[in-house]
ModelCIF file with pLDDT and N, C-alpha, C, O atoms, coordinates in Angstrom:
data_MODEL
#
_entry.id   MODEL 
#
_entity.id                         1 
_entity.type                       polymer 
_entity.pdbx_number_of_molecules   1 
#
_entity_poly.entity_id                      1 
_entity_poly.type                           'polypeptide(L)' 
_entity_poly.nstd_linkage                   no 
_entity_poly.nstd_monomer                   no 
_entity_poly.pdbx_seq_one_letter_code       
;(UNK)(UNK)(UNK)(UNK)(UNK)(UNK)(UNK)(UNK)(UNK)(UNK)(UNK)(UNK)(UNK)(UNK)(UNK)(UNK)
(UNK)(UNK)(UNK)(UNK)(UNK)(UNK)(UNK)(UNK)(UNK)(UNK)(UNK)(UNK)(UNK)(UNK)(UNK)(UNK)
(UNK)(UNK)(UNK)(UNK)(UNK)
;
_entity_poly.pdbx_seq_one_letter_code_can   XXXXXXXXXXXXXXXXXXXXXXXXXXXXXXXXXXXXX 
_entity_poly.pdbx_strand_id                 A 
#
loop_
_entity_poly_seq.entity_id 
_entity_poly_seq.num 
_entity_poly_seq.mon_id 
_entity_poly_seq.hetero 
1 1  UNK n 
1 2  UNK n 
1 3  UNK n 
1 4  UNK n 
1 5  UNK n 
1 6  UNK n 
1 7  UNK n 
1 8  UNK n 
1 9  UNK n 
1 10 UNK n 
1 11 UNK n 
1 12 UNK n 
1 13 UNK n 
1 14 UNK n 
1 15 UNK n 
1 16 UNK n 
1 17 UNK n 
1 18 UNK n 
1 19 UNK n 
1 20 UNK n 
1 21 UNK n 
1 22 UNK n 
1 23 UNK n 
1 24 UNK n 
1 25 UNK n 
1 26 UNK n 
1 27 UNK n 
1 28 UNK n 
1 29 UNK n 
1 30 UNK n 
1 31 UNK n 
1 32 UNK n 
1 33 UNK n 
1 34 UNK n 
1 35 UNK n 
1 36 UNK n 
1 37 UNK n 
#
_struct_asym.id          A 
_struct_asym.entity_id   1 
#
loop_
_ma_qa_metric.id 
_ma_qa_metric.mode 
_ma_qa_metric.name 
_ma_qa_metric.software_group_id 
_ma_qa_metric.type 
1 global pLDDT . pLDDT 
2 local  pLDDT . pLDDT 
#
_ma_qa_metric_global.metric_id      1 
_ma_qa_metric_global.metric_value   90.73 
_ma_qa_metric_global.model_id       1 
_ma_qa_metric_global.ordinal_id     1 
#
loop_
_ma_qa_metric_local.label_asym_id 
_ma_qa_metric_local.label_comp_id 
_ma_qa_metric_local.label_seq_id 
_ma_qa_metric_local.metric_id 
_ma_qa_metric_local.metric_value 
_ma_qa_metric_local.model_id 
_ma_qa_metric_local.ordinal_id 
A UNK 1  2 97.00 1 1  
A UNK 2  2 96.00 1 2  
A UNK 3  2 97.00 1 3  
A UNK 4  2 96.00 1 4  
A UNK 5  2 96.00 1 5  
A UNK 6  2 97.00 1 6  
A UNK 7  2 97.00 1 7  
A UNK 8  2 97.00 1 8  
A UNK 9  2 97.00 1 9  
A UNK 10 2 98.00 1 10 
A UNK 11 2 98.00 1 11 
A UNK 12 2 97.00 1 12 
A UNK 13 2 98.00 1 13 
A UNK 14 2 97.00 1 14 
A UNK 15 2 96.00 1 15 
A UNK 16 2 96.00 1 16 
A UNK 17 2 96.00 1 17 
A UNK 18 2 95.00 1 18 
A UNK 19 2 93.00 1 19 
A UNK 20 2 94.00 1 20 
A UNK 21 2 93.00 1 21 
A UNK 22 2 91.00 1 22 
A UNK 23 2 90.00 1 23 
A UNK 24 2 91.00 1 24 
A UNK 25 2 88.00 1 25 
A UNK 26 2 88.00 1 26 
A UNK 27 2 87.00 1 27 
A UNK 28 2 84.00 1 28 
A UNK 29 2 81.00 1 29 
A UNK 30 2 80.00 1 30 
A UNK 31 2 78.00 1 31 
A UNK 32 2 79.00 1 32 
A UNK 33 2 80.00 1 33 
A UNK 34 2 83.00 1 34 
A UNK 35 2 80.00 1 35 
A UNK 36 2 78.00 1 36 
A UNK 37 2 78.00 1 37 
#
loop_
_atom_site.group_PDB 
_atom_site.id 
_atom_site.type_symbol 
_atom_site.label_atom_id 
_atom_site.label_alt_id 
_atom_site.label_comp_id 
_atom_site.label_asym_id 
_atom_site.label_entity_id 
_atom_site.label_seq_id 
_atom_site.pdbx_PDB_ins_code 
_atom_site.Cartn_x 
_atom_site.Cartn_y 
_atom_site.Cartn_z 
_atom_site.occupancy 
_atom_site.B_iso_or_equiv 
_atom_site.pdbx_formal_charge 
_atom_site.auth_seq_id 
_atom_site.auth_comp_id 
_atom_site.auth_asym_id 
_atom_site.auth_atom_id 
_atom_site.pdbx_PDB_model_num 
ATOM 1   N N  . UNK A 1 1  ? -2.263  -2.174  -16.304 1.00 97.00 ? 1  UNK A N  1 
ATOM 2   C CA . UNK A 1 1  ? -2.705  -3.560  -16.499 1.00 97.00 ? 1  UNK A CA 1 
ATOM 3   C C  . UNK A 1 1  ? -3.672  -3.657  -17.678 1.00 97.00 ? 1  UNK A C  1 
ATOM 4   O O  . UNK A 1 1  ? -3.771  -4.646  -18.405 1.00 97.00 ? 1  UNK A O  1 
ATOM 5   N N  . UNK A 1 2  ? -4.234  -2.754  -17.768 1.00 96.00 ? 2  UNK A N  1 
ATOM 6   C CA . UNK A 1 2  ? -5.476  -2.489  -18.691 1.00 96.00 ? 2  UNK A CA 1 
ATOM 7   C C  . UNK A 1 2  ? -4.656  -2.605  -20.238 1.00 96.00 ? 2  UNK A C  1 
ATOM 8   O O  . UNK A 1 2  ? -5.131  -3.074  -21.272 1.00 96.00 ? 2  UNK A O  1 
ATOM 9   N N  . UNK A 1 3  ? -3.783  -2.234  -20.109 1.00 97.00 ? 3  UNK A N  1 
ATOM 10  C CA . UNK A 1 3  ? -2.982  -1.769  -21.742 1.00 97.00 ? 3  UNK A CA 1 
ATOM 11  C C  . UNK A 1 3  ? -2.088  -2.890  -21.575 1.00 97.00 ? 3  UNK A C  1 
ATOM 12  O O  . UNK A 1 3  ? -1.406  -2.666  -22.575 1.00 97.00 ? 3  UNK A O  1 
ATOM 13  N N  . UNK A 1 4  ? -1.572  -3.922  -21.075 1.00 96.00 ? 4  UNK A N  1 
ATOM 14  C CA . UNK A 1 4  ? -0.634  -4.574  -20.762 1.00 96.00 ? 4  UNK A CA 1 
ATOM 15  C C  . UNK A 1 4  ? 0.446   -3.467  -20.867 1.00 96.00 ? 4  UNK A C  1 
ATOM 16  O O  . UNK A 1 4  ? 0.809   -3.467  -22.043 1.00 96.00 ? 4  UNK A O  1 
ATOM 17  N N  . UNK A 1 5  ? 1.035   -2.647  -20.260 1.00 96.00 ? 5  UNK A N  1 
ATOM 18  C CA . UNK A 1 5  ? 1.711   -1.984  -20.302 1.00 96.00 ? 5  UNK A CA 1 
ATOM 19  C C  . UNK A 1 5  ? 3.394   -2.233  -19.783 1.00 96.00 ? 5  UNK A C  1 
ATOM 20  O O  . UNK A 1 5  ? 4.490   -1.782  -20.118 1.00 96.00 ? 5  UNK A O  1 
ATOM 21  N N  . UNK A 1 6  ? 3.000   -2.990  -19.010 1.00 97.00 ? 6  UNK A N  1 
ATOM 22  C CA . UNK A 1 6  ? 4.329   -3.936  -18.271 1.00 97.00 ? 6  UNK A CA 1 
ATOM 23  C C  . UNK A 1 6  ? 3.984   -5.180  -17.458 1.00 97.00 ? 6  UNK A C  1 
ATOM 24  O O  . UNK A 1 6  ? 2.803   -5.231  -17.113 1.00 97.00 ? 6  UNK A O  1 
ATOM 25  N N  . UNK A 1 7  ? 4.740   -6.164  -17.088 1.00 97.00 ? 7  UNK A N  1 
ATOM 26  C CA . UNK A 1 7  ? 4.445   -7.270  -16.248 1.00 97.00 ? 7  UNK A CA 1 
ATOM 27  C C  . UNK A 1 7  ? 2.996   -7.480  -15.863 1.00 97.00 ? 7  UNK A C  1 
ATOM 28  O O  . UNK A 1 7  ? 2.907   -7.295  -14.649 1.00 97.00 ? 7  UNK A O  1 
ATOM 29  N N  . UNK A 1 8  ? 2.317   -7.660  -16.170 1.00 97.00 ? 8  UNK A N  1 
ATOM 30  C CA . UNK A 1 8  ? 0.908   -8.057  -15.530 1.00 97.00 ? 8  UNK A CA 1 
ATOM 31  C C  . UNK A 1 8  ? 0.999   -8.419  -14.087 1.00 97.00 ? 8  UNK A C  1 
ATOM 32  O O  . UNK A 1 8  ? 0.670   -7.556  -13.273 1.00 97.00 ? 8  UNK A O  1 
ATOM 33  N N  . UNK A 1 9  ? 1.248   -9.139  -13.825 1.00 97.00 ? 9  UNK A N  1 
ATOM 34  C CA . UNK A 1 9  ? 1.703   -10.071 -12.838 1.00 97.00 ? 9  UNK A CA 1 
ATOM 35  C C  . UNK A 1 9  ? 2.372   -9.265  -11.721 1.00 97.00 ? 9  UNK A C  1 
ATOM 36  O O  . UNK A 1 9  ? 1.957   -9.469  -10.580 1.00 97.00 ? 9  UNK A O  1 
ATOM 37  N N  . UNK A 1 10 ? 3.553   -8.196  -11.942 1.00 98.00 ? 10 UNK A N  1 
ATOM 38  C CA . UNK A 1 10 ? 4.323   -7.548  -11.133 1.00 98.00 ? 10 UNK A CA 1 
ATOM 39  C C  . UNK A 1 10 ? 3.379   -6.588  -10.890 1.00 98.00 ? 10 UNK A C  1 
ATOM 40  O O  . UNK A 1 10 ? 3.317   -6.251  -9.708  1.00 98.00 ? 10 UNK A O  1 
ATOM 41  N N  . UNK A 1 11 ? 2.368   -5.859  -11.895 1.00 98.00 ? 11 UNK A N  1 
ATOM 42  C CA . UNK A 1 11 ? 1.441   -4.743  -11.458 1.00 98.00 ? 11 UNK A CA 1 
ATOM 43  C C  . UNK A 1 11 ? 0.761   -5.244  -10.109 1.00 98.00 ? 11 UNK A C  1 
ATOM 44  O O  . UNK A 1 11 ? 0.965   -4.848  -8.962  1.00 98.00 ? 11 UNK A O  1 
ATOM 45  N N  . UNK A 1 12 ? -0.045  -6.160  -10.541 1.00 97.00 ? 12 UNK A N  1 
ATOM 46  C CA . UNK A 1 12 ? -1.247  -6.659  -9.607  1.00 97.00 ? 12 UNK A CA 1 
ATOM 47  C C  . UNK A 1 12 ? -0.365  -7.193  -8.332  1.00 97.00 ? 12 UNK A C  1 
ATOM 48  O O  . UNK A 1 12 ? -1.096  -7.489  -7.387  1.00 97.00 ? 12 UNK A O  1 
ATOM 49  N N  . UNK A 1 13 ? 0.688   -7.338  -8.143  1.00 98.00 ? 13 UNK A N  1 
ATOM 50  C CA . UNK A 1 13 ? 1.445   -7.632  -6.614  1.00 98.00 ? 13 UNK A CA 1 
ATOM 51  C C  . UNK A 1 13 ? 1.737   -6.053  -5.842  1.00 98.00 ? 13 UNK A C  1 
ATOM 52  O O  . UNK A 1 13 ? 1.764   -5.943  -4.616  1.00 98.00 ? 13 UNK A O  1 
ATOM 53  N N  . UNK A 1 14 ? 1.933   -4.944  -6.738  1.00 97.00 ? 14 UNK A N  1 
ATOM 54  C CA . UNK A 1 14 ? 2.458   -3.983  -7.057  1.00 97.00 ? 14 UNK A CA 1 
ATOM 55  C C  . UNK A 1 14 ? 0.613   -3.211  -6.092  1.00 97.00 ? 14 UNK A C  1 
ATOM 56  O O  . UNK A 1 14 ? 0.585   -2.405  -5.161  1.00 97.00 ? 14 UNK A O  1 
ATOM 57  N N  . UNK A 1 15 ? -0.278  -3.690  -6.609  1.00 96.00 ? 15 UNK A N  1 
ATOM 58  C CA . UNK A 1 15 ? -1.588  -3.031  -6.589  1.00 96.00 ? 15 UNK A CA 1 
ATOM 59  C C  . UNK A 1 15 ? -2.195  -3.873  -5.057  1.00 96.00 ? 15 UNK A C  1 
ATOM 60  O O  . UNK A 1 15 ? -3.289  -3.540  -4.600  1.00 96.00 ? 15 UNK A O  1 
ATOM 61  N N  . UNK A 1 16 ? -1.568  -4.680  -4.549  1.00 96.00 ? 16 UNK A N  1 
ATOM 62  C CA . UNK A 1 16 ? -1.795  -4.894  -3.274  1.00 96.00 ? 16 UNK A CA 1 
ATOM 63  C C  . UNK A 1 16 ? -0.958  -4.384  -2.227  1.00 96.00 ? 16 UNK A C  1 
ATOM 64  O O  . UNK A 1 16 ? -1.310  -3.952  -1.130  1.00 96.00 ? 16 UNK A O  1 
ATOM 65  N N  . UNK A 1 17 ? 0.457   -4.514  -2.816  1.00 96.00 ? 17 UNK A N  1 
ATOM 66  C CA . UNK A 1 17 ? 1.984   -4.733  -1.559  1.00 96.00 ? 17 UNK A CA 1 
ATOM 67  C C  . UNK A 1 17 ? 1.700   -2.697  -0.938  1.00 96.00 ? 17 UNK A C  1 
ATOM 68  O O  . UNK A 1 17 ? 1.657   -2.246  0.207   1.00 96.00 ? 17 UNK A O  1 
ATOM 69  N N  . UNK A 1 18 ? 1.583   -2.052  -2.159  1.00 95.00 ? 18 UNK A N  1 
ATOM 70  C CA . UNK A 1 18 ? 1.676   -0.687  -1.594  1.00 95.00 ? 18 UNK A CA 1 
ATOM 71  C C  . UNK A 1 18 ? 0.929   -0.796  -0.668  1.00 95.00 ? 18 UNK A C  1 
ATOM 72  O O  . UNK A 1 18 ? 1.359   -1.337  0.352   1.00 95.00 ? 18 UNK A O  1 
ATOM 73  N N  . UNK A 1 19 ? -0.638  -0.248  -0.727  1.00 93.00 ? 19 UNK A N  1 
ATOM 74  C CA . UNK A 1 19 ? -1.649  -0.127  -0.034  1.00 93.00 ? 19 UNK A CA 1 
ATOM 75  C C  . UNK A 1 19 ? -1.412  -0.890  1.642   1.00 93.00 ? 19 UNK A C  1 
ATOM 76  O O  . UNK A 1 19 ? -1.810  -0.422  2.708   1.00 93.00 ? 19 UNK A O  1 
ATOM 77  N N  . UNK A 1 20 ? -0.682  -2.115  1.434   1.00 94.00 ? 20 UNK A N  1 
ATOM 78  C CA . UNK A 1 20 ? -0.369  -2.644  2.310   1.00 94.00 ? 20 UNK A CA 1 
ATOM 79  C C  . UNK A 1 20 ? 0.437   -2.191  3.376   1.00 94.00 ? 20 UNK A C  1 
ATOM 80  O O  . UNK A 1 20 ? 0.196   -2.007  4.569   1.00 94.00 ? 20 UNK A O  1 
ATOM 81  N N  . UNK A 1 21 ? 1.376   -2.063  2.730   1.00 93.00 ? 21 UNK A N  1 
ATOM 82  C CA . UNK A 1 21 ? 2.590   -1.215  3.442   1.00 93.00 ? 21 UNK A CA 1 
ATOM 83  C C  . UNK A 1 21 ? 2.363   0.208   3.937   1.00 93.00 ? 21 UNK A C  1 
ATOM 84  O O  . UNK A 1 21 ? 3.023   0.830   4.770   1.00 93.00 ? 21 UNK A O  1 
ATOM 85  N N  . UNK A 1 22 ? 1.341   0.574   3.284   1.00 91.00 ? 22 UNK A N  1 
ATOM 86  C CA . UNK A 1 22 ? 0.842   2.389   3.508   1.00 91.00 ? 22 UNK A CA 1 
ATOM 87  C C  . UNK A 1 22 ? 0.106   2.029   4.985   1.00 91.00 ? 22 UNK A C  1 
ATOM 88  O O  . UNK A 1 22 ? 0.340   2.696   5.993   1.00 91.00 ? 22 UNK A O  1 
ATOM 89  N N  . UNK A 1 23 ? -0.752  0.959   4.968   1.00 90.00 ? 23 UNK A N  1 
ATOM 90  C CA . UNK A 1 23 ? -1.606  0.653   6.190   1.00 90.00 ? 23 UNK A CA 1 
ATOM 91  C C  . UNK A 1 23 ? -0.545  0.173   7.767   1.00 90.00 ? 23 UNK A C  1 
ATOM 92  O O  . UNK A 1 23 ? -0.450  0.593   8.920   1.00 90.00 ? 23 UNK A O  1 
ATOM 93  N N  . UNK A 1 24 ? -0.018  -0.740  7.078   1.00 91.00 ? 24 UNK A N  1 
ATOM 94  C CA . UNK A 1 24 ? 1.255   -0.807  8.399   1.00 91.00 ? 24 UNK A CA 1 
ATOM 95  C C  . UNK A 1 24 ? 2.222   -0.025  9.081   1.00 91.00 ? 24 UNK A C  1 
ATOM 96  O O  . UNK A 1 24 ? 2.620   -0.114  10.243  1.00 91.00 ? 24 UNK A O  1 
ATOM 97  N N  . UNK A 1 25 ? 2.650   1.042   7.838   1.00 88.00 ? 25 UNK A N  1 
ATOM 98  C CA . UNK A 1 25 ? 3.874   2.330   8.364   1.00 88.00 ? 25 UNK A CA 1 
ATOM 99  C C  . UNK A 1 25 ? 2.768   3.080   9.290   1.00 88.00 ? 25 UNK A C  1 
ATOM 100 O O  . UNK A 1 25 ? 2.968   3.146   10.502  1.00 88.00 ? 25 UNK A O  1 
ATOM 101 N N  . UNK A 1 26 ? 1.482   3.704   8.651   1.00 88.00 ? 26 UNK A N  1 
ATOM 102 C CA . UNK A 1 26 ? 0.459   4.177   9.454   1.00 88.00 ? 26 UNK A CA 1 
ATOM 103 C C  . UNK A 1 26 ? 0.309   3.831   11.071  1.00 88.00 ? 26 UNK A C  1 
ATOM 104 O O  . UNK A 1 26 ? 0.402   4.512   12.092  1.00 88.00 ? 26 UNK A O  1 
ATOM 105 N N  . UNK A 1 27 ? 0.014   2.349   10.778  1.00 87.00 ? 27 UNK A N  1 
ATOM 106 C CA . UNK A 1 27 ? 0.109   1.705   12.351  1.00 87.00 ? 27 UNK A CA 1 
ATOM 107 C C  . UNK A 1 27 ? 1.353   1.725   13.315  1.00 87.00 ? 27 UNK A C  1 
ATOM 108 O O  . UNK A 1 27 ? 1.201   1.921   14.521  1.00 87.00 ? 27 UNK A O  1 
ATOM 109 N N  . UNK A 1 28 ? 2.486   1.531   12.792  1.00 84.00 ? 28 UNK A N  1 
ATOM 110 C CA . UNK A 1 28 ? 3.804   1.407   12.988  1.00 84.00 ? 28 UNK A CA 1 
ATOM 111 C C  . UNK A 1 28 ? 4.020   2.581   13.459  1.00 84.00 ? 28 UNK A C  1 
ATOM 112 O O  . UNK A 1 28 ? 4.186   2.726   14.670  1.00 84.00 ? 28 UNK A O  1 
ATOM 113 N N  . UNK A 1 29 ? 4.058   3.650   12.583  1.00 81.00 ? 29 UNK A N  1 
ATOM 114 C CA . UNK A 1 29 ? 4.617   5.048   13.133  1.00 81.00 ? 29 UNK A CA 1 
ATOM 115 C C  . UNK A 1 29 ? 3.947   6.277   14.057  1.00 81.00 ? 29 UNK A C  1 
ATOM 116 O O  . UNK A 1 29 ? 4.351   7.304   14.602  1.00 81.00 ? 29 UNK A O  1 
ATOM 117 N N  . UNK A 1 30 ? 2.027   5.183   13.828  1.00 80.00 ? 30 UNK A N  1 
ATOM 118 C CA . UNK A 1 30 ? 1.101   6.461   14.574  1.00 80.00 ? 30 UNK A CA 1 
ATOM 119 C C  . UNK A 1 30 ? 0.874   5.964   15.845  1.00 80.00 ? 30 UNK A C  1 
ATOM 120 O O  . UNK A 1 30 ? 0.906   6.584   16.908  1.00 80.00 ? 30 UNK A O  1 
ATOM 121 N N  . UNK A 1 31 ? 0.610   4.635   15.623  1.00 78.00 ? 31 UNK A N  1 
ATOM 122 C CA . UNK A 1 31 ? -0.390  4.108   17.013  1.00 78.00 ? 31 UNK A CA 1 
ATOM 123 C C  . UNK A 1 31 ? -0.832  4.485   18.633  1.00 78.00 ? 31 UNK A C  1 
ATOM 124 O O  . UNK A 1 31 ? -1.862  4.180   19.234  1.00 78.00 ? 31 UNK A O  1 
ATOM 125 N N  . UNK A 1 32 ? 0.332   5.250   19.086  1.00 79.00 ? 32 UNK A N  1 
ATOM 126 C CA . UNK A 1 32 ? 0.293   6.130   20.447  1.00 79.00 ? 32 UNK A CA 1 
ATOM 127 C C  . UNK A 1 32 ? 0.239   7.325   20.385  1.00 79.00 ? 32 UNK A C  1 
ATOM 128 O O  . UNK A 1 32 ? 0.030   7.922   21.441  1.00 79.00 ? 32 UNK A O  1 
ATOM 129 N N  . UNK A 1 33 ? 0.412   8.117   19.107  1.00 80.00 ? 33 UNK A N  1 
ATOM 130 C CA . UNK A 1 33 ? 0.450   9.420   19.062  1.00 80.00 ? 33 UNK A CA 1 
ATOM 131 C C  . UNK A 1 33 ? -1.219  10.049  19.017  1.00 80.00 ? 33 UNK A C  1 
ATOM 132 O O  . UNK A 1 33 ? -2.128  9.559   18.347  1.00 80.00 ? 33 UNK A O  1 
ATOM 133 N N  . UNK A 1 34 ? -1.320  11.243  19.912  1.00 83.00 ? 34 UNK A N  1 
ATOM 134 C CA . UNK A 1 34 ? -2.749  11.409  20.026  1.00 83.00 ? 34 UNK A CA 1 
ATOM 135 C C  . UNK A 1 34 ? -3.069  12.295  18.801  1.00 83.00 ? 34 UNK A C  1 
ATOM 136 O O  . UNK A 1 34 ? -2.400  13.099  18.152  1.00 83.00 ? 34 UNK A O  1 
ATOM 137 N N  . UNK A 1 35 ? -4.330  11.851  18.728  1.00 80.00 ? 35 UNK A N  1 
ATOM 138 C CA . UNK A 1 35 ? -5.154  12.242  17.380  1.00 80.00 ? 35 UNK A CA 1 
ATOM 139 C C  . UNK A 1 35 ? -6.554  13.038  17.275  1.00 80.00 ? 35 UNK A C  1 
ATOM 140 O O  . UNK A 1 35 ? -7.179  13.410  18.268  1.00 80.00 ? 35 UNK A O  1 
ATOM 141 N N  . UNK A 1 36 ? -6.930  13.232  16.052  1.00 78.00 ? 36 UNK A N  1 
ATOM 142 C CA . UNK A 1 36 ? -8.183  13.814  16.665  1.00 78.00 ? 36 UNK A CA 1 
ATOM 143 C C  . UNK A 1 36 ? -9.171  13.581  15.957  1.00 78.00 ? 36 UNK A C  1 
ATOM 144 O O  . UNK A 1 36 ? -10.179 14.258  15.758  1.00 78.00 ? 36 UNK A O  1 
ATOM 145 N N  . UNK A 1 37 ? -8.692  12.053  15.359  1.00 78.00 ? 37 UNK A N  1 
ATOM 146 C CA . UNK A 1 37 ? -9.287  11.119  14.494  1.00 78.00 ? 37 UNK A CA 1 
ATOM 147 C C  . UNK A 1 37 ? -8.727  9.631   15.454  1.00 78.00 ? 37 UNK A C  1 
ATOM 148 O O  . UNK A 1 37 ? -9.020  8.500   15.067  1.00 78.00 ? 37 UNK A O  1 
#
């Protein structure tokens, strides 16, 4: 984003949607499994 390097616009959707999706598969795939955290 810094360099305009590609889409501005597609980065910064790009720089939320992951993080997002990383937090939900997390929830999705862990939530009952025991932890030790």
């Amino acid at each position: 984003i810094r360099i305009d390097l590609l889409n501005v616009k597609a980065l910064a959707y790009n720089l939320l949607a992951v993080p997002v999706v990383y937090l939900l598969v997390i929830i999705q795939r862990n939530e009952n499994r025991p932890s030790d955290w």
